[in-house]
N, C-alpha and C. Protein backbone atom coordinates (compact mmCIF):
# COMPACT_ATOMS: atom_id res chain seq x y z
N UNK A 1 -215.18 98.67 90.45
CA UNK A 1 -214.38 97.72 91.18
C UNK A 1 -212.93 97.73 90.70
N UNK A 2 -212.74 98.02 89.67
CA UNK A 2 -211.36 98.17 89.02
C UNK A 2 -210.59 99.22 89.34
N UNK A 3 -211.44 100.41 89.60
CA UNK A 3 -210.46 101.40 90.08
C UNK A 3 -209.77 101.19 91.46
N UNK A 4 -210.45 100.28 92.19
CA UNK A 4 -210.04 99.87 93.50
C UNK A 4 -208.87 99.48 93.65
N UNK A 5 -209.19 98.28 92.93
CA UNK A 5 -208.10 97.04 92.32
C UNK A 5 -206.60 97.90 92.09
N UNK A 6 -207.13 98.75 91.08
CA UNK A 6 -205.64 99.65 90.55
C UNK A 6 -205.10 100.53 92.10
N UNK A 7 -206.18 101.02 92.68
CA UNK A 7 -205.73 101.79 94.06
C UNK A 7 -204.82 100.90 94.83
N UNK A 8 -205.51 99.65 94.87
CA UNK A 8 -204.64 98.69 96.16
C UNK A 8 -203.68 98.35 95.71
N UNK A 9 -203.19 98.16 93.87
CA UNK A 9 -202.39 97.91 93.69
C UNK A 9 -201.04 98.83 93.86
N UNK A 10 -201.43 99.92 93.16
CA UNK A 10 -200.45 101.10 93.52
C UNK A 10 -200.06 101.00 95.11
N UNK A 11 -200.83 101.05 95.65
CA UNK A 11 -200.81 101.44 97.34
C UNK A 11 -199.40 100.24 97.71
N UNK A 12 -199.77 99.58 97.28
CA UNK A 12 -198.72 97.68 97.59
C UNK A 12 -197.52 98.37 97.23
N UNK A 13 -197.52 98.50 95.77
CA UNK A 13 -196.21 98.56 94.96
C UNK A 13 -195.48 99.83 95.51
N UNK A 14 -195.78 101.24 96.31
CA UNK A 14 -195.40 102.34 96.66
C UNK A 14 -195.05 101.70 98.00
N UNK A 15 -195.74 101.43 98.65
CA UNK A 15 -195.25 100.82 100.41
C UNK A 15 -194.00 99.96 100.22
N UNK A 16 -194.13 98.49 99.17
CA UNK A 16 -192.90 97.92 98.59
C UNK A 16 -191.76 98.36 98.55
N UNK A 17 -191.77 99.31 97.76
CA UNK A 17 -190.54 100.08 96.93
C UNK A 17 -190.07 100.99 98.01
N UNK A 18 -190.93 101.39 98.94
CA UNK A 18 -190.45 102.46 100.25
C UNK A 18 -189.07 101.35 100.94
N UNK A 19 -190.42 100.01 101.85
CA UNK A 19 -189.64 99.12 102.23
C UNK A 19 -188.26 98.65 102.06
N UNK A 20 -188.04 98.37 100.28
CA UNK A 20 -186.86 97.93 99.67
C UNK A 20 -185.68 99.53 99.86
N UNK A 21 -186.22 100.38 99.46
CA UNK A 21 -185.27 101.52 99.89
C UNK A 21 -184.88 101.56 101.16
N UNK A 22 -185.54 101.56 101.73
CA UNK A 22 -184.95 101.35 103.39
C UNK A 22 -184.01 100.36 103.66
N UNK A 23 -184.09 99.22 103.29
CA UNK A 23 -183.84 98.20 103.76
C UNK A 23 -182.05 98.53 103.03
N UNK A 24 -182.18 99.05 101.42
CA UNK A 24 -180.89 99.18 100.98
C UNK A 24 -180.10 100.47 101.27
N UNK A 25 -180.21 101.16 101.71
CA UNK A 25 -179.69 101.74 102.52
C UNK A 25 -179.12 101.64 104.10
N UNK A 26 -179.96 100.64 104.57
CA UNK A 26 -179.32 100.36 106.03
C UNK A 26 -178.09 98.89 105.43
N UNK A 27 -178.17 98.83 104.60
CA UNK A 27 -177.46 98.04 103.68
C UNK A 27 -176.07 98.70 103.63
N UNK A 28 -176.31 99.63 102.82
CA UNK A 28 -175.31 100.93 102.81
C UNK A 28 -174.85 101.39 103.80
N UNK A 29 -175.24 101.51 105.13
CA UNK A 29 -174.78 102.29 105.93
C UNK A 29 -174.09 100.96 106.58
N UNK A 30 -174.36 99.79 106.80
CA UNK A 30 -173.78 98.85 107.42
C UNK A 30 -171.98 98.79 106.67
N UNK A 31 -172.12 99.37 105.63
CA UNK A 31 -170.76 99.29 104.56
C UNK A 31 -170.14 100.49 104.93
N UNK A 32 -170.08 101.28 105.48
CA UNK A 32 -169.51 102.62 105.43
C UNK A 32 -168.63 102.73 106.86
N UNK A 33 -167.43 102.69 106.69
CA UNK A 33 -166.57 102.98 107.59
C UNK A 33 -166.94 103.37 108.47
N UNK A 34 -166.78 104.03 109.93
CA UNK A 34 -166.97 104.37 111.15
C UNK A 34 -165.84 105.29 111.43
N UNK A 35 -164.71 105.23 111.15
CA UNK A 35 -163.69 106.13 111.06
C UNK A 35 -162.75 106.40 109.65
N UNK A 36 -161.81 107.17 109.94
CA UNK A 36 -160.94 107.25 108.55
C UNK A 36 -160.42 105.86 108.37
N UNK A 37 -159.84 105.51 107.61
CA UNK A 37 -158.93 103.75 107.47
C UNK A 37 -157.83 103.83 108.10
N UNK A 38 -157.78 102.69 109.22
CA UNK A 38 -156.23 102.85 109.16
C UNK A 38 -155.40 102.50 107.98
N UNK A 39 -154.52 103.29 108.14
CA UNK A 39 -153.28 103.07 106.26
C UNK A 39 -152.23 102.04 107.20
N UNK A 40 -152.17 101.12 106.02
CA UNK A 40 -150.66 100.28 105.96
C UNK A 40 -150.24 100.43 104.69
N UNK A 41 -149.14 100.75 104.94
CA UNK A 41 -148.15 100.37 103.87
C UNK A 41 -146.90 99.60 104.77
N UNK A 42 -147.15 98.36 103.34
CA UNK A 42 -146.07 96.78 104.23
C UNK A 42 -144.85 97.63 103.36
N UNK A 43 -143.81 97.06 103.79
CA UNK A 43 -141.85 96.92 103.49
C UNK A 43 -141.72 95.42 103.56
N UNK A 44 -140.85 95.48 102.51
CA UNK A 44 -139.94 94.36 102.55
C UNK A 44 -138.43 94.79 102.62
N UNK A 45 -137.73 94.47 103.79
CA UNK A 45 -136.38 95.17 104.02
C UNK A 45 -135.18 94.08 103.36
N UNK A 46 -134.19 94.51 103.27
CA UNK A 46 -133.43 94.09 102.09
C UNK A 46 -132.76 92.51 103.50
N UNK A 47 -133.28 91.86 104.14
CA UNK A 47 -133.13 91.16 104.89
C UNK A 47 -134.09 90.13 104.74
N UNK A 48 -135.07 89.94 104.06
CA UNK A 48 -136.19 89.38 103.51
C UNK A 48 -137.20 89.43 104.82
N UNK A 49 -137.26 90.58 105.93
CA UNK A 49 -138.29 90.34 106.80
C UNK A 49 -139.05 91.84 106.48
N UNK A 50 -140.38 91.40 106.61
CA UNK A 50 -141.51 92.82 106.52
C UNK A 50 -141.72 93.44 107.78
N UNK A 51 -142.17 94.84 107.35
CA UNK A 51 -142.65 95.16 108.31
C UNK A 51 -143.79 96.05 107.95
N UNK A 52 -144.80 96.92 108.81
CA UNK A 52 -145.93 97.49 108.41
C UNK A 52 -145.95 98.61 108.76
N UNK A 53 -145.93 99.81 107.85
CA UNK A 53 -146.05 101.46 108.57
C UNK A 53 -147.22 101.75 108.22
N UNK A 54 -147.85 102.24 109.63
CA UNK A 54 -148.88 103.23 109.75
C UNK A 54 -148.97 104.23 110.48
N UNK A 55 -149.38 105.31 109.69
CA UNK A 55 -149.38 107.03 111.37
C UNK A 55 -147.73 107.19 110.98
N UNK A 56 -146.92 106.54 110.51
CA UNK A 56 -145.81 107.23 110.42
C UNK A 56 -145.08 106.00 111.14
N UNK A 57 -145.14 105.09 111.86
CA UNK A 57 -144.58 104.03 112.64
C UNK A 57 -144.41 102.75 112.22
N UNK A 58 -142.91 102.43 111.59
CA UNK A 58 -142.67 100.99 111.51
C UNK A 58 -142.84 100.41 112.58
N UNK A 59 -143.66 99.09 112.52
CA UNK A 59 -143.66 97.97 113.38
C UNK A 59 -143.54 96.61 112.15
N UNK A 60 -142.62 95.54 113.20
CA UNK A 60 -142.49 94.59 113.08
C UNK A 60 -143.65 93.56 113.47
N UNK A 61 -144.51 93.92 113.90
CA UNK A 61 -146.06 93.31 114.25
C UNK A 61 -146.84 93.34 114.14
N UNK A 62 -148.41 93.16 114.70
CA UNK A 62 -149.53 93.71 114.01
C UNK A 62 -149.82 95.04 114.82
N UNK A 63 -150.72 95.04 114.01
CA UNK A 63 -151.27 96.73 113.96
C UNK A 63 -153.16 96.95 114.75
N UNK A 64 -153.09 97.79 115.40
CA UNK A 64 -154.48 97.54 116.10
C UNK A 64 -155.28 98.54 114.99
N UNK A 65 -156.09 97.53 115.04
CA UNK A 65 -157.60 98.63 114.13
C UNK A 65 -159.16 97.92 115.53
N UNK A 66 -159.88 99.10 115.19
CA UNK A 66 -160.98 99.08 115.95
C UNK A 66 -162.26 98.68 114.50
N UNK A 67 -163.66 98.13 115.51
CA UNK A 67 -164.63 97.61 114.85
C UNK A 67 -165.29 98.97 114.13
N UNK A 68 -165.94 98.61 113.28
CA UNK A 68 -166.38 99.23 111.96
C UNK A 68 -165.09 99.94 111.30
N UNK A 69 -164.23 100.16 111.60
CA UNK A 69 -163.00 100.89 111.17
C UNK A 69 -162.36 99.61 109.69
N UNK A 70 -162.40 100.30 108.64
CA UNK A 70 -161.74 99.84 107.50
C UNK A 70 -160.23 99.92 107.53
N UNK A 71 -159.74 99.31 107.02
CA UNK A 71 -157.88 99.13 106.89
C UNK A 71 -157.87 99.23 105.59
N UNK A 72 -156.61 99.89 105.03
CA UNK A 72 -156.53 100.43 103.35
C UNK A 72 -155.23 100.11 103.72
N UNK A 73 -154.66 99.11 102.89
CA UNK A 73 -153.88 98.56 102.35
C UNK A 73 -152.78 99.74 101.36
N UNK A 74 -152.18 100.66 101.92
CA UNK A 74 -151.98 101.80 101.10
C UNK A 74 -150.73 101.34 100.29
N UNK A 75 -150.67 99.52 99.45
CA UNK A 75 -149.58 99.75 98.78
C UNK A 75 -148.28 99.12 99.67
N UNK A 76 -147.45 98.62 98.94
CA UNK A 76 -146.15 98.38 99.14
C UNK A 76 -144.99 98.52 98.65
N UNK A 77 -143.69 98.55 99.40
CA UNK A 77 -142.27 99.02 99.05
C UNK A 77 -141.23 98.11 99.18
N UNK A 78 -140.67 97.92 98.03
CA UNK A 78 -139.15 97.06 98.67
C UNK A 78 -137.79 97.92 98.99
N UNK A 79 -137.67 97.79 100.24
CA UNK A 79 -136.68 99.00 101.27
C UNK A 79 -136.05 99.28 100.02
N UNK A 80 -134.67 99.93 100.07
CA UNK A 80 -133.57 100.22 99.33
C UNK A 80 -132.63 99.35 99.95
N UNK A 81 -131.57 98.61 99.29
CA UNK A 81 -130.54 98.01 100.14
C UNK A 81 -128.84 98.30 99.56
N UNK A 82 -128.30 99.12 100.66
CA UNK A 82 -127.42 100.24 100.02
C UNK A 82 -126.41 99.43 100.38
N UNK A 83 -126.24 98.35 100.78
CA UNK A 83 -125.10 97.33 100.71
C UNK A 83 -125.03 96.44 99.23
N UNK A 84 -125.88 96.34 98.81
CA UNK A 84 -125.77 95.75 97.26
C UNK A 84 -125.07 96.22 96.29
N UNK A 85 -124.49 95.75 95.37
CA UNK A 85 -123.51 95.81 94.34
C UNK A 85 -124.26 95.96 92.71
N UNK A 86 -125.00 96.91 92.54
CA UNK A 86 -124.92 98.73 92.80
C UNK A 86 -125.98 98.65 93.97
N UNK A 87 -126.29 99.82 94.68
CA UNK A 87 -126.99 99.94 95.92
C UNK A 87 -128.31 99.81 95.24
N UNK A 88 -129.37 99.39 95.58
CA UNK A 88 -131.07 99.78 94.68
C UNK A 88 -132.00 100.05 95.48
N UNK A 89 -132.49 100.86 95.21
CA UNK A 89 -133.24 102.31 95.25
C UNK A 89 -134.41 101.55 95.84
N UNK A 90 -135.58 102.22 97.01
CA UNK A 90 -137.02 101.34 97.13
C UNK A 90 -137.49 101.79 95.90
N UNK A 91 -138.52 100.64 95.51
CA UNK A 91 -139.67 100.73 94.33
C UNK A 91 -140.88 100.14 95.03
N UNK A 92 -141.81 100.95 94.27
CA UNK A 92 -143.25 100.14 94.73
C UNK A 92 -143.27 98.81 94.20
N UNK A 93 -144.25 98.28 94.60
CA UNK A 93 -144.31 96.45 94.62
C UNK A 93 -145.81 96.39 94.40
N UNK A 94 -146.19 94.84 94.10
CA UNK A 94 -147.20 94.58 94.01
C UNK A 94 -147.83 93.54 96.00
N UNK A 95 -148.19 93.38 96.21
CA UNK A 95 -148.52 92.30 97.69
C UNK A 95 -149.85 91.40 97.68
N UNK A 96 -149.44 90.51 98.28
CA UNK A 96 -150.56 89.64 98.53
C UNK A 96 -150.58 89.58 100.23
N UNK A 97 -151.62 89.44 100.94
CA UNK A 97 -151.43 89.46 102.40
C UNK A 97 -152.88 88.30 102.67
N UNK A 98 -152.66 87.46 103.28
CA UNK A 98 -153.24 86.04 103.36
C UNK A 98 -153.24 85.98 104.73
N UNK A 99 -154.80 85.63 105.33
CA UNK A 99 -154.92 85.86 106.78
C UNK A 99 -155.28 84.27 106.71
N UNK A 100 -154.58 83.95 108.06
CA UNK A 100 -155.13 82.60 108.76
C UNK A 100 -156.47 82.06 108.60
N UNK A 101 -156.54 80.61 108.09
CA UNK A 101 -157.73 80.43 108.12
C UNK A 101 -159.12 80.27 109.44
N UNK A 102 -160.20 80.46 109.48
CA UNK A 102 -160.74 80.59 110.66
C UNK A 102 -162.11 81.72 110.67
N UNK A 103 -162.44 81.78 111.93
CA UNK A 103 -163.48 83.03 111.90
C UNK A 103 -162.29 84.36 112.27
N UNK A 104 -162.50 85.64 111.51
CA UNK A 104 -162.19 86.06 110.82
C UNK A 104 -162.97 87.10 110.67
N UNK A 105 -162.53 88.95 110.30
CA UNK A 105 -163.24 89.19 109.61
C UNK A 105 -162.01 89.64 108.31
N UNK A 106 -161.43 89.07 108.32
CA UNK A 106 -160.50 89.20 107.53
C UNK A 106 -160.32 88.29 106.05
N UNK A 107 -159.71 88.27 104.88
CA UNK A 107 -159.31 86.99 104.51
C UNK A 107 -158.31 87.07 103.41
N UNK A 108 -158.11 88.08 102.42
CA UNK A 108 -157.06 87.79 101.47
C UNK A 108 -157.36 89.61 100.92
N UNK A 109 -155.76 89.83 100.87
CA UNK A 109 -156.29 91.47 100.06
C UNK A 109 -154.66 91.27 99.34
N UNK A 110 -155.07 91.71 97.93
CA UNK A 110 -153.70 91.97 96.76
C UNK A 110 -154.00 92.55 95.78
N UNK A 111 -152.98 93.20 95.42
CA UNK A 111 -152.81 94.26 94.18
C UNK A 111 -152.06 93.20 92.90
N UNK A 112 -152.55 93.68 91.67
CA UNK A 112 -151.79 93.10 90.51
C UNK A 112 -150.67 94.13 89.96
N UNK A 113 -150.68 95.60 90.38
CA UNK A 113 -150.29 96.43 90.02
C UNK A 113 -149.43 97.36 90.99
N UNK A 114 -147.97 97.36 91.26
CA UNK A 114 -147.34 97.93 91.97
C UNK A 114 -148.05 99.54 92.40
N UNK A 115 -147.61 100.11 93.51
CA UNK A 115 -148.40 101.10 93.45
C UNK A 115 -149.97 101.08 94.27
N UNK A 116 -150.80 100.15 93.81
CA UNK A 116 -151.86 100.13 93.67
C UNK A 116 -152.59 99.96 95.42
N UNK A 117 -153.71 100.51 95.82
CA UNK A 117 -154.08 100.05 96.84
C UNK A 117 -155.20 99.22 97.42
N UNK A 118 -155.61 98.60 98.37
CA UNK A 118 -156.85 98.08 98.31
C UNK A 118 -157.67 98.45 99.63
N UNK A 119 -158.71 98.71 99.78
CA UNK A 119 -159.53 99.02 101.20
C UNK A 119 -160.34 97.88 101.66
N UNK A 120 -160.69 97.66 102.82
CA UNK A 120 -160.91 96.25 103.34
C UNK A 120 -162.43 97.29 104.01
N UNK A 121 -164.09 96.32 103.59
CA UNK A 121 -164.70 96.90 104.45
C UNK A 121 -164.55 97.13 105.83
N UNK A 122 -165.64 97.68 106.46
CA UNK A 122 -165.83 97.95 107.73
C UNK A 122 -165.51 96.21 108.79
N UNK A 123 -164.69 96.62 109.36
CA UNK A 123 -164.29 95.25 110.30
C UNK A 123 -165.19 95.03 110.99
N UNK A 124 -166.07 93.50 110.76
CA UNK A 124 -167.61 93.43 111.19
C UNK A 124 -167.07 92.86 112.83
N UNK A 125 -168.93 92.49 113.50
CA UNK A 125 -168.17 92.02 115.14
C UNK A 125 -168.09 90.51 114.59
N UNK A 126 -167.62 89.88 113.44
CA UNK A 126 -167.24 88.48 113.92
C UNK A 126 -165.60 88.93 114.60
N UNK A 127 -164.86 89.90 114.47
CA UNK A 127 -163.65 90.00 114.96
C UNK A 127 -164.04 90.06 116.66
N UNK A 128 -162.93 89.30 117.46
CA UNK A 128 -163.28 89.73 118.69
C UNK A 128 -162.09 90.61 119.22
N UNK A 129 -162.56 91.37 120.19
CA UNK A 129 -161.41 92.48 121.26
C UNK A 129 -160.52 91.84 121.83
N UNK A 130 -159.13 92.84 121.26
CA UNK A 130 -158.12 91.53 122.02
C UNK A 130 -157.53 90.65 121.24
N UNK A 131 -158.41 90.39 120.49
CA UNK A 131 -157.57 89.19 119.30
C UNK A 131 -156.69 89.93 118.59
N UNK A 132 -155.82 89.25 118.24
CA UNK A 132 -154.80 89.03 116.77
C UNK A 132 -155.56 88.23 115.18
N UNK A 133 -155.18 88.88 114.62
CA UNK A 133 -155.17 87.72 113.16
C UNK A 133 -154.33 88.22 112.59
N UNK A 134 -153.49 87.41 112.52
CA UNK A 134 -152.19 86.78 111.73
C UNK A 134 -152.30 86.52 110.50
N UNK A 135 -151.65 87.33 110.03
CA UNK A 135 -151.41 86.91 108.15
C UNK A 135 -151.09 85.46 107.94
N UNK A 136 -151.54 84.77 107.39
CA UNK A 136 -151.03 83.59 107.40
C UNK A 136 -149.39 83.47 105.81
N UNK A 137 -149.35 84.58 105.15
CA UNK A 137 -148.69 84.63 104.14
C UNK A 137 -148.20 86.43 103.47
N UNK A 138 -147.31 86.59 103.81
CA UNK A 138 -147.33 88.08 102.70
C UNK A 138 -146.51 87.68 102.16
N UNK A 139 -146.54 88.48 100.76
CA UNK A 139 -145.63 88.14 99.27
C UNK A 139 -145.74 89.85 99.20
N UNK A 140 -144.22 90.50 98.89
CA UNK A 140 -144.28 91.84 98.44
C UNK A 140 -143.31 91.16 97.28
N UNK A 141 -143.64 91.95 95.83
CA UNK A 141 -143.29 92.20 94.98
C UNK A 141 -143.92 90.54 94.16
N UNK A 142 -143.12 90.74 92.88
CA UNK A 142 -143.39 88.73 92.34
C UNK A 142 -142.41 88.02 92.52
N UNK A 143 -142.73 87.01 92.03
CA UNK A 143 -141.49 85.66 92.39
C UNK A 143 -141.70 85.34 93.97
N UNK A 144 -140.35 85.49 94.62
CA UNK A 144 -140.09 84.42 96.06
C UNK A 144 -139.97 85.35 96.95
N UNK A 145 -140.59 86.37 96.75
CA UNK A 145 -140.34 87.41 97.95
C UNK A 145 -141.42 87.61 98.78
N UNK A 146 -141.62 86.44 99.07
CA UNK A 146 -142.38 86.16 100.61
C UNK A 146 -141.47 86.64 102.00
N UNK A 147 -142.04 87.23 102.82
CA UNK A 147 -141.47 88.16 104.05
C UNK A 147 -141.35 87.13 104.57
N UNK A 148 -139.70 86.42 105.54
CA UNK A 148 -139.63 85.57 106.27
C UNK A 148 -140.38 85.40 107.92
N UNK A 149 -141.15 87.03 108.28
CA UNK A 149 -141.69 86.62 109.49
C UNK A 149 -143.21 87.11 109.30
N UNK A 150 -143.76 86.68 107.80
CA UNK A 150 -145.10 87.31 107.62
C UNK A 150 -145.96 86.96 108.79
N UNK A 151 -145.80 85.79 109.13
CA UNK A 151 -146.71 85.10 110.34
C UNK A 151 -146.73 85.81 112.11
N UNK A 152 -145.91 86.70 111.95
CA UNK A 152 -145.89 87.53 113.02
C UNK A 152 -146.21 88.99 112.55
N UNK A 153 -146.98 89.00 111.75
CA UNK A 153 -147.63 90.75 111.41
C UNK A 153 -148.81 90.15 110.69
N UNK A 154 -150.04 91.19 111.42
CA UNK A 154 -151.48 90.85 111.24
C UNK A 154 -151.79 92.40 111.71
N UNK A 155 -153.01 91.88 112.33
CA UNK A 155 -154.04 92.94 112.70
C UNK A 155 -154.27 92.65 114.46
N UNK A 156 -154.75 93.53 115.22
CA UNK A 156 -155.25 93.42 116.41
C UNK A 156 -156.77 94.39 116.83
N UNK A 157 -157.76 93.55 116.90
CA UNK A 157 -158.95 94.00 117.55
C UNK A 157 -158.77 94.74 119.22
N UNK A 158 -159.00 96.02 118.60
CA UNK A 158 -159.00 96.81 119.87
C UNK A 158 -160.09 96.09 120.96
């Protein structure tokens, strides 16, 4: 009767452990991008307003990304401003980018370390098509260098 016992037990614990693998992997795959990321890299122009390049294109607005598609934060720059007394050069920055509160699949992405970048998972369907979400805050660099029109550059659901 014991060898049974040990059979059914094995049998449980192998079907189990199948189950749990499965399950973490569709886990995994729910996390995994759908396309390449779109890249931003924010500016702060020597005017205190931001803007966001991606693909090669400054815009002053938001930027469309599609569902499961990740956004990578590729980092930020403070322009050069060659009217200044000596002119200064862009440098990388550190950013904070603060999305409106709400449903969302969005919510807060920042670097401590100039340079540095951050990747945002796969944009789940709480985002809807069509929408905007609006940063509610960007800060490039430290101190007071909050972008005066952060509230008009976000994201847009294809």
């Amino acid at each position: 009767m014991t060898s049974r016992h040990v059979q059914l037990t094995l049998a449980v614990l192998v079907f189990s452990a199948a189950v749990l693998l499965t399950l973490s992997q569709s886990a995994l795959a729910a996390d995994v991008c759908a396309t390449p990321p779109v890249m931003i890299t924010l500016h702060l122009t020597p005017d205190g307003s931001c803007t966001q390049e991606s693909g090669g294109n400054i815009v002053a607005g938001p930027i469309q990304v599609s569902p499961k598609q990740c956004v990578k934060y590729a980092g930020a720059v403070i322009d050069p401003n060659p009217t200044a007394t000596p002119p200064t050069p862009a440098t990388l920055a550190t950013f904070d980018v603060k999305f409106d509160d709400g449903p969302s699949p969005f919510s807060e992405f920042a670097t401590s370390t100039a340079g540095d970048t951050v990747i945002t998972g796969p944009v789940t369907g709480t985002g809807t098509s069509g929408h905007t979400y609006y940063y509610s805050s960007v800060q490039i660099g430290t101190g007071t260098k909050s972008c005066s029109n952060g509230k008009k550059l976000g994201l847009i659901m294809k």
